[in-house]
C-alpha atoms as a PDB file:
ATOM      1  CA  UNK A   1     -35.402 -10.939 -33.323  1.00  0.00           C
ATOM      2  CA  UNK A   2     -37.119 -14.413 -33.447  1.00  0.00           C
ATOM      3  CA  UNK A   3     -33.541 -15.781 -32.416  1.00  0.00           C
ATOM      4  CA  UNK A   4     -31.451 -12.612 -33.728  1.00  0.00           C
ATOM      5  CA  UNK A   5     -29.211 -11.473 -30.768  1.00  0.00           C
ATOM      6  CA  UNK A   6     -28.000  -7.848 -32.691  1.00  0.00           C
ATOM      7  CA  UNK A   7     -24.319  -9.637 -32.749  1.00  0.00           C
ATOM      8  CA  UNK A   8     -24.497 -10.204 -37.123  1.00  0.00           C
ATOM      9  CA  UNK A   9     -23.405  -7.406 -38.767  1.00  0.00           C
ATOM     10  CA  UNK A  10     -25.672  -7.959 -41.633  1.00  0.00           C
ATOM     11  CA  UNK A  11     -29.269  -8.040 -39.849  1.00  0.00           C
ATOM     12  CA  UNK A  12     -31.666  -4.846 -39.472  1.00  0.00           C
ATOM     13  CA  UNK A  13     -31.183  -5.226 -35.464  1.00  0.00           C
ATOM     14  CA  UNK A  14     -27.118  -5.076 -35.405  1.00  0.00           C
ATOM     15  CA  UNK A  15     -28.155  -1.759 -37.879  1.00  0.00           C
ATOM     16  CA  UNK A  16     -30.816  -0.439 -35.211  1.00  0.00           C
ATOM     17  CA  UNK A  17     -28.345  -1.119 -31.982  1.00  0.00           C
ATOM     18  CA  UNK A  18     -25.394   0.925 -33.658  1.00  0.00           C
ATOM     19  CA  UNK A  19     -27.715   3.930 -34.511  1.00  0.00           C
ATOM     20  CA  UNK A  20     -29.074   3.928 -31.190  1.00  0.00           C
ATOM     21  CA  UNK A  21     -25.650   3.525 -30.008  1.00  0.00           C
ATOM     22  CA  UNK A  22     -24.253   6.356 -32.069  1.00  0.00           C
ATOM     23  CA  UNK A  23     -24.801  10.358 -31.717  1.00  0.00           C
ATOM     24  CA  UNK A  24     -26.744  10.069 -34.659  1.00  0.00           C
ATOM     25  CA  UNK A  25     -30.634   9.733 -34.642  1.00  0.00           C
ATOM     26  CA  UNK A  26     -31.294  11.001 -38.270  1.00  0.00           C
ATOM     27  CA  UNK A  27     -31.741   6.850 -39.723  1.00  0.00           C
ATOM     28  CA  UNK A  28     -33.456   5.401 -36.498  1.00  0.00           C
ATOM     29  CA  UNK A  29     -37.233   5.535 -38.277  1.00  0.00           C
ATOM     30  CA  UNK A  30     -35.768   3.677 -41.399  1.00  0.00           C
ATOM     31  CA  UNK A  31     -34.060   1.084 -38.957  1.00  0.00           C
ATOM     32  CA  UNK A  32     -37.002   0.430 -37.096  1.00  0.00           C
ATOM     33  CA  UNK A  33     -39.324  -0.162 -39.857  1.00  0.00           C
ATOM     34  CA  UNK A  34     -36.486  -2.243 -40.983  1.00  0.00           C
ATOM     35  CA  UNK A  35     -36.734  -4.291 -37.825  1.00  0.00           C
ATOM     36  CA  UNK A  36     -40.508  -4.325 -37.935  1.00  0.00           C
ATOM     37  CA  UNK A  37     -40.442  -6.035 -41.653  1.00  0.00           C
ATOM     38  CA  UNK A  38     -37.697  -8.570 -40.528  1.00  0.00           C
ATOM     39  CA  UNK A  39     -39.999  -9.219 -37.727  1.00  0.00           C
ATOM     40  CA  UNK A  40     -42.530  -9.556 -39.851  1.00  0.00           C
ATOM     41  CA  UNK A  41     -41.397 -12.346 -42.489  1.00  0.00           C
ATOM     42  CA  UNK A  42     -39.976 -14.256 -39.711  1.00  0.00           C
ATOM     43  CA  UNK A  43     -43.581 -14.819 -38.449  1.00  0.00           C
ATOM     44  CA  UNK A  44     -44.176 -12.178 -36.032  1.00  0.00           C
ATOM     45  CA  UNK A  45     -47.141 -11.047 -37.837  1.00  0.00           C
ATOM     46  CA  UNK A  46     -47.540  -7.505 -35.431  1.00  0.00           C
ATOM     47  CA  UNK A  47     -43.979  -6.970 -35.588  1.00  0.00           C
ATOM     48  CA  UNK A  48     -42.143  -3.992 -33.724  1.00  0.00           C
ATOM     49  CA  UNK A  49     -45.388  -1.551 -33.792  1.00  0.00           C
ATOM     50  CA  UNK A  50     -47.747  -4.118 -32.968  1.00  0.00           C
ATOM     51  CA  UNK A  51     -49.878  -3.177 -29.750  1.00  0.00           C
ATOM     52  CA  UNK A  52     -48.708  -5.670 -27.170  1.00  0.00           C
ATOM     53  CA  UNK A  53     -45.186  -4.553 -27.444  1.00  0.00           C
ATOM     54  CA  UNK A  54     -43.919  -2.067 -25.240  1.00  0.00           C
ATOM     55  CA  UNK A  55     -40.643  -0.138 -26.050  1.00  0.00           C
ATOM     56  CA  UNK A  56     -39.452   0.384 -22.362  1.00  0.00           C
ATOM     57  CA  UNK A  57     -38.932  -3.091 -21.989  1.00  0.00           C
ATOM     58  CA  UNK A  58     -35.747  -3.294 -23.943  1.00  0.00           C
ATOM     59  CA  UNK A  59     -34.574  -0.153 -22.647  1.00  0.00           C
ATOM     60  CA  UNK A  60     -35.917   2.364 -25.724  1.00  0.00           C
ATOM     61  CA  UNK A  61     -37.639   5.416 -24.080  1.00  0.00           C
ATOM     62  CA  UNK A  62     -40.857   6.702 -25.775  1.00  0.00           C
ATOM     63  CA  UNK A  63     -40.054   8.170 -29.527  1.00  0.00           C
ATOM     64  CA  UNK A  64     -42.301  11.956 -29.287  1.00  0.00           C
ATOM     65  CA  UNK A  65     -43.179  13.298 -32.311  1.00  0.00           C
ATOM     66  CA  UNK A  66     -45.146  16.898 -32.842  1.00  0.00           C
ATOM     67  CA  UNK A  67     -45.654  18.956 -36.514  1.00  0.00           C
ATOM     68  CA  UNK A  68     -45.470  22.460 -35.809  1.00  0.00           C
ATOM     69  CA  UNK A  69     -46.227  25.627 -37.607  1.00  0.00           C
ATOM     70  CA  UNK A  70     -43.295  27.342 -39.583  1.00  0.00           C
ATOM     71  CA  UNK A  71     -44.821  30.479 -39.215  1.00  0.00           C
ATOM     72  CA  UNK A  72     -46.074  29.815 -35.737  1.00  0.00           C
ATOM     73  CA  UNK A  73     -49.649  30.760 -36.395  1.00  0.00           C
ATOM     74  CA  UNK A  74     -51.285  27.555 -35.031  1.00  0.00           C
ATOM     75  CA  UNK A  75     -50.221  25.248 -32.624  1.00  0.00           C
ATOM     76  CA  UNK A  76     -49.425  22.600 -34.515  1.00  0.00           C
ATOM     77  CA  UNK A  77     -50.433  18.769 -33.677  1.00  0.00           C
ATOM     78  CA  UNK A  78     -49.423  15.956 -32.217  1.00  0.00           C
ATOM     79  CA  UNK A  79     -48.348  13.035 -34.131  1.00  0.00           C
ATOM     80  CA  UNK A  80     -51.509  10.823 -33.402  1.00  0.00           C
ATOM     81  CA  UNK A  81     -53.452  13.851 -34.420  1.00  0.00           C
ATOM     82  CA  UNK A  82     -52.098  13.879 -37.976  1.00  0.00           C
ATOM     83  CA  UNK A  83     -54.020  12.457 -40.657  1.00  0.00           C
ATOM     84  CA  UNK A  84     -52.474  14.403 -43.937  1.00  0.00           C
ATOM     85  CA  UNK A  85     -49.610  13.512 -45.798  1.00  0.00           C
ATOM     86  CA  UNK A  86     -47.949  15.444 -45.038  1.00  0.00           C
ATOM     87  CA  UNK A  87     -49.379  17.771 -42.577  1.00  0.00           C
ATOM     88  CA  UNK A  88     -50.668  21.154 -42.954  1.00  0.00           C
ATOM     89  CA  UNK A  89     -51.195  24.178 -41.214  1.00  0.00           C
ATOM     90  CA  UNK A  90     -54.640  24.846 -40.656  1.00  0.00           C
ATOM     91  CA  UNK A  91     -54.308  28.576 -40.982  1.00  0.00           C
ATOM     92  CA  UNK A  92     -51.770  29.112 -43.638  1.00  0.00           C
ATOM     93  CA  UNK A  93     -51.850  25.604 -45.751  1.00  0.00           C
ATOM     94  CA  UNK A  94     -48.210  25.678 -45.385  1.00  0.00           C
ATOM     95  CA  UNK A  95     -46.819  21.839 -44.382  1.00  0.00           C
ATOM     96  CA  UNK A  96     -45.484  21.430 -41.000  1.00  0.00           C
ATOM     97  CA  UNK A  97     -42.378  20.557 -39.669  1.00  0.00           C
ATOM     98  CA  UNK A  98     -41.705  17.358 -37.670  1.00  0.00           C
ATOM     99  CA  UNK A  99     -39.886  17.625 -34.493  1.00  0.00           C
ATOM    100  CA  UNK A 100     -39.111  15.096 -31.851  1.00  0.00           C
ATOM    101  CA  UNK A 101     -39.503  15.641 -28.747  1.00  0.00           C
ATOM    102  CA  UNK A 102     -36.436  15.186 -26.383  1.00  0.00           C
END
């Protein structure tokens, strides 16, 4: 990032590459927003999430992310569709779960 290459053990990309690289997913939002900030104070003032930035082009395929009911009364919403946090069934006022889609 901004000259970082993901080879230094100690930077937020090397962190991102070997969570991607692992079986594990459950840390990749942390390391991302970790990337986003490093971007960030090294000038990049839109940063991983900005809007001219397209995941696909280093290889990352679309993160999908739904709430759904935990009673499965509703249908739940998609993550642009959220605006509570967190979340709430409409129905039963019960919070929803977060899944990502695979």
């Amino acid at each position: 990032m901004l000259g970082d290459d993901g080879t230094d053990t100690g930077t937020p990309l090397h962190h991102l590459l070997a969570i991607v690289h692992s079986s594990t997913t459950s840390n990749v939002g942390a390391a991302l927003d970790a990337v986003h900030a490093a971007l960030q104070a090294r000038g990049d003032a839109r940063g991983l999430y900005g809007h001219h930035r397209s995941a696909a082009a280093i290889g990352v395929h679309r993160l999908e992310v739904v709430y759904r009911c935990p009673l499965a009364r509703c249908a739940g919403r998609a993550a642009d569709e959220v605006h509570d946090d967190p979340p709430r069934c409409a129905l039963t006022g019960r919070e929803l779960l977060r899944e990502r889609l695979s």
